[in-house]
N, C-alpha and C. Protein backbone atom coordinates (compact mmCIF):
# COMPACT_ATOMS: atom_id res chain seq x y z
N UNK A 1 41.98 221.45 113.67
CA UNK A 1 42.72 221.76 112.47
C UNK A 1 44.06 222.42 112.81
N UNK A 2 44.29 223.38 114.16
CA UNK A 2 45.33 223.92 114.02
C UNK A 2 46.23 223.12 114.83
N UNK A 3 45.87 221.95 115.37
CA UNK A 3 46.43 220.67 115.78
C UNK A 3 47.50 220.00 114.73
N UNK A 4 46.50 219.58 113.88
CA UNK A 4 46.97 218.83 112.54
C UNK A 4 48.00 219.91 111.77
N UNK A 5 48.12 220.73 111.60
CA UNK A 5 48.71 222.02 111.00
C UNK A 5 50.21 221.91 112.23
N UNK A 6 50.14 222.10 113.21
CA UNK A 6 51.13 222.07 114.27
C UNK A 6 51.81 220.78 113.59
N UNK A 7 51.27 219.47 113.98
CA UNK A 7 52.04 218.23 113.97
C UNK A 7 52.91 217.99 112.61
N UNK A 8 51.68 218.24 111.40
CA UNK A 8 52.12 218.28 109.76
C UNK A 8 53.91 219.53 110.22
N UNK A 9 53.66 220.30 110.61
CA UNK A 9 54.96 221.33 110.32
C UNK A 9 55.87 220.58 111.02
N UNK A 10 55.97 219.26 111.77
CA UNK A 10 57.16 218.58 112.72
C UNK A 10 57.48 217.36 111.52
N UNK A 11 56.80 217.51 110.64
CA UNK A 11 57.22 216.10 110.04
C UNK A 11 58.55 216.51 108.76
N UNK A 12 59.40 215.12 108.59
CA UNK A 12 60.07 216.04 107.47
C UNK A 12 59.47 216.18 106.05
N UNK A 13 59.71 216.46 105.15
CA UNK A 13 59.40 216.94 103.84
C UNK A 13 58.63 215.85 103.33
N UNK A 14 59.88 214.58 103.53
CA UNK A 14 59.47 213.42 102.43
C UNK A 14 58.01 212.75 103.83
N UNK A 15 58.17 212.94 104.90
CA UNK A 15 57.05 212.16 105.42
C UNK A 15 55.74 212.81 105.53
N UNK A 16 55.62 214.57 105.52
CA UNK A 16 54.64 215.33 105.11
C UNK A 16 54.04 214.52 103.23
N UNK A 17 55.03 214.12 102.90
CA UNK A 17 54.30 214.08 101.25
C UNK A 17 53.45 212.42 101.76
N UNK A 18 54.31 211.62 102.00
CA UNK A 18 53.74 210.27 102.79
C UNK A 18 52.37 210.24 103.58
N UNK A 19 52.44 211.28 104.31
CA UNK A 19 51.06 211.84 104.91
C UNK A 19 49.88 211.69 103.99
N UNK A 20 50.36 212.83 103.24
CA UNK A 20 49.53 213.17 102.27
C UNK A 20 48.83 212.09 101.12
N UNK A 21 49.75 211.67 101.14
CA UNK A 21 49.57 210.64 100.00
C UNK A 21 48.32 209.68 100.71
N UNK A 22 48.49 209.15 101.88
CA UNK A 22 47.93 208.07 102.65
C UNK A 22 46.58 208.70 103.04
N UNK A 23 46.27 210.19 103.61
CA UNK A 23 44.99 211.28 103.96
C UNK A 23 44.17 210.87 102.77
N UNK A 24 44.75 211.01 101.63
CA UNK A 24 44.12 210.94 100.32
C UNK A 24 43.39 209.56 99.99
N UNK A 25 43.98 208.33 99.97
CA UNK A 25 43.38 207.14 100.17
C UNK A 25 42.72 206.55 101.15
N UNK A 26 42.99 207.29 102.43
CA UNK A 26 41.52 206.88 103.68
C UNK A 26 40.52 208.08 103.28
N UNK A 27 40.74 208.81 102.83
CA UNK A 27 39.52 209.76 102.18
C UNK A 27 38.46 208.79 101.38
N UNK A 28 39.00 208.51 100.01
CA UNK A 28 39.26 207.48 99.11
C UNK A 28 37.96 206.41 100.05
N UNK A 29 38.51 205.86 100.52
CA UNK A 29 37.95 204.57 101.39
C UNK A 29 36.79 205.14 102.06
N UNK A 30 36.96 206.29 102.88
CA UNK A 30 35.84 206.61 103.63
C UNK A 30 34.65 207.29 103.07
N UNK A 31 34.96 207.76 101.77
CA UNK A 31 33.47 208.03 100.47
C UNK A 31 32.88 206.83 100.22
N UNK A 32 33.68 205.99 100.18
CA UNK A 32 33.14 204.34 99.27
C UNK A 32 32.85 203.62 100.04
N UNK A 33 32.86 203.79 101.46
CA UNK A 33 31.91 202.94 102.72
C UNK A 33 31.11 203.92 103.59
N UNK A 34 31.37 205.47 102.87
CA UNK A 34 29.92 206.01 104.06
C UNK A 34 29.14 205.76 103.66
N UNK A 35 27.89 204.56 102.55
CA UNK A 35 26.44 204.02 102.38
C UNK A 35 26.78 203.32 103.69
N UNK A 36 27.76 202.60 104.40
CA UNK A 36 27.87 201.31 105.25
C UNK A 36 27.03 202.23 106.34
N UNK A 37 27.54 203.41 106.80
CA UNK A 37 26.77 203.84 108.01
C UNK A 37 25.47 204.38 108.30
N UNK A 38 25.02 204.47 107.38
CA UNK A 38 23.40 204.85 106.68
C UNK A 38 22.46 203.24 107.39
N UNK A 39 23.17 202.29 107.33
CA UNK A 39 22.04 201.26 107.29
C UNK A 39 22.05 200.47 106.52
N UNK A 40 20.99 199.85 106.27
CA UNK A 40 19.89 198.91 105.37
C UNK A 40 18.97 199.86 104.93
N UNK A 41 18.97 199.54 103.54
CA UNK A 41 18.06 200.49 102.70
C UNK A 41 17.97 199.07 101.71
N UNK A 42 16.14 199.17 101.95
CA UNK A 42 15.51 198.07 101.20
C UNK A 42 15.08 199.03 100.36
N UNK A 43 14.82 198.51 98.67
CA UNK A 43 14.24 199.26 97.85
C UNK A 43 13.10 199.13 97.38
């Protein structure tokens, strides 16, 4: 974390918000395919 915190403070303004924006939609993506890593679940 204090990695990501370092690198985020080198970026400029408008590409910190770009960041952000993009963190938010692989978030997004990675809720709505973690069932994928669970398996097969027969019911």
């Amino acid at each position: 974390e204090k990695e990501k915190a370092v690198q985020l403070q080198r970026f400029s303004p408008e590409a910190r918000q770009q960041f952000e924006v993009y963190a938010k939609k692989c978030e997004g993506v990675h809720h709505r395919n973690a069932h994928k890593l669970r398996g097969v679940h027969n019911l």
